[in-house]
PDB file of N, CA and C in Angstrom:
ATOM      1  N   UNK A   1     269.625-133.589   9.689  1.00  0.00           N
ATOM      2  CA  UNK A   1     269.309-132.360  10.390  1.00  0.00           C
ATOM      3  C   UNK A   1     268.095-131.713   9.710  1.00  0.00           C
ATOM      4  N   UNK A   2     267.504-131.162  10.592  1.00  0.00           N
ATOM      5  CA  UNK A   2     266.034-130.265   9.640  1.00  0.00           C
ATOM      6  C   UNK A   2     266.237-128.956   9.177  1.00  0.00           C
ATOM      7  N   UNK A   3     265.725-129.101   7.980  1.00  0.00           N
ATOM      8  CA  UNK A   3     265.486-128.120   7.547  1.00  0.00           C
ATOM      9  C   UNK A   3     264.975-126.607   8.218  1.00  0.00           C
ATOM     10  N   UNK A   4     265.441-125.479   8.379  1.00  0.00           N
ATOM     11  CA  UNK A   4     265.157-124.612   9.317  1.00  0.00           C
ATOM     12  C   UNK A   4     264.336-123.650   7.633  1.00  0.00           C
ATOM     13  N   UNK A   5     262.617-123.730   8.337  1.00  0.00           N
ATOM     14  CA  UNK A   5     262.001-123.049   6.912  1.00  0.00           C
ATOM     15  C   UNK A   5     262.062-121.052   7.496  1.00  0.00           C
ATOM     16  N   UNK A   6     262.284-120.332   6.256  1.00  0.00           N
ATOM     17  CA  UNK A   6     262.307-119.064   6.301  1.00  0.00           C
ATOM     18  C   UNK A   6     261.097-118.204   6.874  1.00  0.00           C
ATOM     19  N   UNK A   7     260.727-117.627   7.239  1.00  0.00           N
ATOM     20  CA  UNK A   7     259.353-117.058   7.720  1.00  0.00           C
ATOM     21  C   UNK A   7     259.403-116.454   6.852  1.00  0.00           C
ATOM     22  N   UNK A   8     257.889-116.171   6.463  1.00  0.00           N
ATOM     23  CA  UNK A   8     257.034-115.665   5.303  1.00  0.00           C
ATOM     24  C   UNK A   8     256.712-114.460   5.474  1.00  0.00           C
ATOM     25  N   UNK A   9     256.828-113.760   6.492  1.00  0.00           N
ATOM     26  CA  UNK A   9     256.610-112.546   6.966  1.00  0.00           C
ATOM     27  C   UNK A   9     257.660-112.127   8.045  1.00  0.00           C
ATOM     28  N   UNK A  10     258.171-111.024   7.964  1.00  0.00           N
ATOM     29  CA  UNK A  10     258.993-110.345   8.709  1.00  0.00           C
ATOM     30  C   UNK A  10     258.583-110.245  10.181  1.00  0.00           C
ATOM     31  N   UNK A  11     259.407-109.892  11.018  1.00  0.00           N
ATOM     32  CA  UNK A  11     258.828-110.152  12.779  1.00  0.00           C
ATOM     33  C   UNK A  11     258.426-108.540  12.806  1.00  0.00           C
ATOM     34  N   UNK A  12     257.183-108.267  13.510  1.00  0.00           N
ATOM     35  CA  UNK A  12     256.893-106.838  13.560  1.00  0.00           C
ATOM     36  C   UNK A  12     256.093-106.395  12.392  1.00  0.00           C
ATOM     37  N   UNK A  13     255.642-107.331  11.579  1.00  0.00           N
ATOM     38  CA  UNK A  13     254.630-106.592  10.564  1.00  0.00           C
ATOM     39  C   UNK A  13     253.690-107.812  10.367  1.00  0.00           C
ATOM     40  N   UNK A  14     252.526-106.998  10.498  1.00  0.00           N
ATOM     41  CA  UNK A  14     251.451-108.044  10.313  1.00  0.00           C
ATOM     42  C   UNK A  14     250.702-108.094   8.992  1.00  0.00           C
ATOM     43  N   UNK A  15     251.120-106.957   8.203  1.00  0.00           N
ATOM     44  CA  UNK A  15     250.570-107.156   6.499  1.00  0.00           C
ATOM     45  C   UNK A  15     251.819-106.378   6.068  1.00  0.00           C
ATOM     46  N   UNK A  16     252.697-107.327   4.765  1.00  0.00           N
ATOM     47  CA  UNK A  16     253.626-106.970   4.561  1.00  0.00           C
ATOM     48  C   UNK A  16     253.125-105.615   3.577  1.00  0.00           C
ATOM     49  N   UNK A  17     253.809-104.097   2.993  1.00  0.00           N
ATOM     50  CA  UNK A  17     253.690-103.565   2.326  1.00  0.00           C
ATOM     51  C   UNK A  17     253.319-103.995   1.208  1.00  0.00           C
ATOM     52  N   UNK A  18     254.338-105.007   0.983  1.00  0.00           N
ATOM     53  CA  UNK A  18     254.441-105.545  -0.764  1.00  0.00           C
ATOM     54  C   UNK A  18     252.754-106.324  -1.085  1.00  0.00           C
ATOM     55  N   UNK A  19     252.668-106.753  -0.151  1.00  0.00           N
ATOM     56  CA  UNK A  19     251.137-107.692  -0.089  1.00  0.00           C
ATOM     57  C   UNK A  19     249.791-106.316  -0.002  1.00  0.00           C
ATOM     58  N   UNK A  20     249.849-105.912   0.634  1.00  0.00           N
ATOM     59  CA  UNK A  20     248.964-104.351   0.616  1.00  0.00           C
ATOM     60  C   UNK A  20     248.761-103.729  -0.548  1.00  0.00           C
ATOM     61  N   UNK A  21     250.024-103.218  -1.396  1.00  0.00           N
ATOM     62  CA  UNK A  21     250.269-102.462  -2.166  1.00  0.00           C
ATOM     63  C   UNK A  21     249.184-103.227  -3.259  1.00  0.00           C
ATOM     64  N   UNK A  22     249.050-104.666  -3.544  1.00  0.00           N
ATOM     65  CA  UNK A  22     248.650-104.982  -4.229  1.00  0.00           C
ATOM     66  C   UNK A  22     247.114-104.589  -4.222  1.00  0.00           C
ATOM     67  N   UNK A  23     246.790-104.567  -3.106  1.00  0.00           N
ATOM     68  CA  UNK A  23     244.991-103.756  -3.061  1.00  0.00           C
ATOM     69  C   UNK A  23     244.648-103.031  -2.780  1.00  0.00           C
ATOM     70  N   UNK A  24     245.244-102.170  -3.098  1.00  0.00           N
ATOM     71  CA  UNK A  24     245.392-100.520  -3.391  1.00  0.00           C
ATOM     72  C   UNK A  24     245.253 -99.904  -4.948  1.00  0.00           C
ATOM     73  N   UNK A  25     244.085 -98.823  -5.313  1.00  0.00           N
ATOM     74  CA  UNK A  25     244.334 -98.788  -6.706  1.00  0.00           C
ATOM     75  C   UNK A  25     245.550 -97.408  -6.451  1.00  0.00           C
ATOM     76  N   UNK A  26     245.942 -97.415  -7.930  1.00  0.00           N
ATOM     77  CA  UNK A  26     247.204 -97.141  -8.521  1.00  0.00           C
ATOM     78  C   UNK A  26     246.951 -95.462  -7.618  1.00  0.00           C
ATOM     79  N   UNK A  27     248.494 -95.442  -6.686  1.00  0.00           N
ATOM     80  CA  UNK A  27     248.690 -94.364  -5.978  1.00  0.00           C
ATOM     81  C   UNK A  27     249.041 -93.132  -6.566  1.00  0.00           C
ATOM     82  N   UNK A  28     248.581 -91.615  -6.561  1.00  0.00           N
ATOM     83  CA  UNK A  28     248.265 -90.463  -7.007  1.00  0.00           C
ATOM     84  C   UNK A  28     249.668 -89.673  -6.766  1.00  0.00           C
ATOM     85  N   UNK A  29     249.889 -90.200  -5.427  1.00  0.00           N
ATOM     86  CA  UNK A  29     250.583 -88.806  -4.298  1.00  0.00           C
ATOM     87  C   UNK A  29     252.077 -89.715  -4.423  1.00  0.00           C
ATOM     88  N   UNK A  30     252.686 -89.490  -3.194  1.00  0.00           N
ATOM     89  CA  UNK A  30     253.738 -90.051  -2.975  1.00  0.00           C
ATOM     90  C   UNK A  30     253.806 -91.232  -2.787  1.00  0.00           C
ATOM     91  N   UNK A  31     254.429 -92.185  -3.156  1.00  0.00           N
ATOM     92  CA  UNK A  31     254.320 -93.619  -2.944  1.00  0.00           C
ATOM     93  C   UNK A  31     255.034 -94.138  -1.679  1.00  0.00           C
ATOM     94  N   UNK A  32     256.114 -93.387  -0.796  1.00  0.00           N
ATOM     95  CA  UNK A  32     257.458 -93.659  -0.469  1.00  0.00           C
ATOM     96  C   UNK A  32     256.206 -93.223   1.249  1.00  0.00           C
ATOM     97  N   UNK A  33     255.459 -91.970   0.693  1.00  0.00           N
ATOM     98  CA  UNK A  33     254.478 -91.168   2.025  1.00  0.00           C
ATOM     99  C   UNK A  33     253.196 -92.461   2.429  1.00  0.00           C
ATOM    100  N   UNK A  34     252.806 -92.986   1.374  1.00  0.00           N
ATOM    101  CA  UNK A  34     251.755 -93.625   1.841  1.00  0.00           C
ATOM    102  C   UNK A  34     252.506 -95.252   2.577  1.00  0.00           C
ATOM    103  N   UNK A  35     253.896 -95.650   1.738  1.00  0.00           N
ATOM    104  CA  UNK A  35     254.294 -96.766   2.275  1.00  0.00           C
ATOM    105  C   UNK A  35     254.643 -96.631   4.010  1.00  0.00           C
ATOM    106  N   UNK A  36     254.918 -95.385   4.210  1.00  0.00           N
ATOM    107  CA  UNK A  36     255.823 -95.148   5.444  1.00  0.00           C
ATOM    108  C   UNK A  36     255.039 -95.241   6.409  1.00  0.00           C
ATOM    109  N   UNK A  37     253.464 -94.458   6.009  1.00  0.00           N
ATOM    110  CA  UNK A  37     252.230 -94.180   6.875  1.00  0.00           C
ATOM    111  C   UNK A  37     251.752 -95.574   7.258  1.00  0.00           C
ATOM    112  N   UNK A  38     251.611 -96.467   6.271  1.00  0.00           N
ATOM    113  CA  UNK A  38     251.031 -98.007   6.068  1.00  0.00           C
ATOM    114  C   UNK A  38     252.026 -98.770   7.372  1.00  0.00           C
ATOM    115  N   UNK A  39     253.264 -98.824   7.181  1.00  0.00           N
ATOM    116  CA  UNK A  39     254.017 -99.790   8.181  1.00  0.00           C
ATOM    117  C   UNK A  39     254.177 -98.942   9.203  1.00  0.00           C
ATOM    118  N   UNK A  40     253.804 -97.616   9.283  1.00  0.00           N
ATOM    119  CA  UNK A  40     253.833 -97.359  11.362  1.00  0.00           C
ATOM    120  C   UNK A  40     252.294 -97.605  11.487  1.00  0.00           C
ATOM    121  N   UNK A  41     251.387 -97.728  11.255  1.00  0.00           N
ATOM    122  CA  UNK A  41     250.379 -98.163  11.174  1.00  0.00           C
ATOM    123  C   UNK A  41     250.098 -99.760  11.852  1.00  0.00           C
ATOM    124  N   UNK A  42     250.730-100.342  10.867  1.00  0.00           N
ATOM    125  CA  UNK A  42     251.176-101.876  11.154  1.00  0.00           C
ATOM    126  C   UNK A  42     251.824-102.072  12.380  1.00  0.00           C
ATOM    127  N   UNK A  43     253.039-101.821  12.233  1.00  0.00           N
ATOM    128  CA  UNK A  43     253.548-101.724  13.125  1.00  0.00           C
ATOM    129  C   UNK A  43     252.995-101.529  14.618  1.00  0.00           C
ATOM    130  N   UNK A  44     252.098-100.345  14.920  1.00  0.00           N
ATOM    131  CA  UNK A  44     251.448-100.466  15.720  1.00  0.00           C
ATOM    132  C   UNK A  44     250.402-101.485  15.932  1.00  0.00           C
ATOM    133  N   UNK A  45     249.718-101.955  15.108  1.00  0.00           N
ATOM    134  CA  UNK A  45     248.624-102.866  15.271  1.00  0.00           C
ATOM    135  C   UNK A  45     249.518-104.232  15.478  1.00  0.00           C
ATOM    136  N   UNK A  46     250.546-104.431  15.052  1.00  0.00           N
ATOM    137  CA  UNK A  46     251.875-105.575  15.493  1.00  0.00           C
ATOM    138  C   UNK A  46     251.613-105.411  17.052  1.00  0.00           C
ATOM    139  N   UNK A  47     251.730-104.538  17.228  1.00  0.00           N
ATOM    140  CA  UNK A  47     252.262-104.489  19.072  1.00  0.00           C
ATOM    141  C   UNK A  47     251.062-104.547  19.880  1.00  0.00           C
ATOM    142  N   UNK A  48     250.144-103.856  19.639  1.00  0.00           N
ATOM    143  CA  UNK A  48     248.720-104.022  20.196  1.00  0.00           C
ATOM    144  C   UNK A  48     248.546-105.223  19.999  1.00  0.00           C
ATOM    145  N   UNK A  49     248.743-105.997  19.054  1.00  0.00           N
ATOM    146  CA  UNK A  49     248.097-107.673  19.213  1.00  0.00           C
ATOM    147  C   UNK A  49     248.606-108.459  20.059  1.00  0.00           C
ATOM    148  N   UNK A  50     250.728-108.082  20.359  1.00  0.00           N
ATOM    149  CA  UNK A  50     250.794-108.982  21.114  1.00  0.00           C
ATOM    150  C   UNK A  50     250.929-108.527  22.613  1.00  0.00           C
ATOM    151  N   UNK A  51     250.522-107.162  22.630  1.00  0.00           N
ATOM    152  CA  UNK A  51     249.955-106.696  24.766  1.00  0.00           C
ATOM    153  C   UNK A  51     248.919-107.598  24.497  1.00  0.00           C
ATOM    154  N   UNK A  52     248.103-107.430  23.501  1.00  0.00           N
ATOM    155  CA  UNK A  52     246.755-108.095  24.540  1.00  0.00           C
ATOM    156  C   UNK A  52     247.294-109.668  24.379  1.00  0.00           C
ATOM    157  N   UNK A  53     248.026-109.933  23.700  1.00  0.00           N
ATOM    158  CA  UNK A  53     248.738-111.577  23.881  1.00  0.00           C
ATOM    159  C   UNK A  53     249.163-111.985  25.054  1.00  0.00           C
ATOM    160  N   UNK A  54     249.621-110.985  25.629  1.00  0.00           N
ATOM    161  CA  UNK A  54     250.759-111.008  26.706  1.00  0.00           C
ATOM    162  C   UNK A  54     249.833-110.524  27.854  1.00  0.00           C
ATOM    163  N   UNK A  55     249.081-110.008  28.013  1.00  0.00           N
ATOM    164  CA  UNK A  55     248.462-109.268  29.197  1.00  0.00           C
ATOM    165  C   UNK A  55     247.539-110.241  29.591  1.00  0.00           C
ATOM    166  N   UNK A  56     246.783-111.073  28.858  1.00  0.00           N
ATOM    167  CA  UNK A  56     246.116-112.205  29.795  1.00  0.00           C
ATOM    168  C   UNK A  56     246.296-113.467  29.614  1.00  0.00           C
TER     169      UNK A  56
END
C-alpha cells in the first residue's frame, strides 16, 4: 500500500507564519497582533488565488 505523504503546508495558507516569522527582524509590539494580521492577510491572498483558479 502507499505511503500517504503529509502536506507541508496547511490547506488555506499560502506562507506558513512559522516560515515568515523567520524574515522578519525581531518584533517590537505584540507578537500574537502582528501573527493574527499576517494569516488574515494570507488567508485572503489563499482565496484570491484560487477564484482566479476557478473563474477561468
Amino acid at each position: 500500500m502507499a505511503e500517504q505523504r503529509k502536506p507541508k503546508i496547511r490547506p488555506g495558507v499560502c506562507i506558513p507564519w512559522e516560515e515568515k516569522l523567520k524574515e522578519l527582524p525581531e518584533i517590537s509590539g505584540d507578537p500574537k497582533l502582528v501573527q493574527r494580521v499576517w494569516e488574515d492577510i494570507d488567508a485572503l491572498a489563499y482565496v484570491y488565488i484560487w477564484q482566479c483558479l476557478l473563474s477561468f
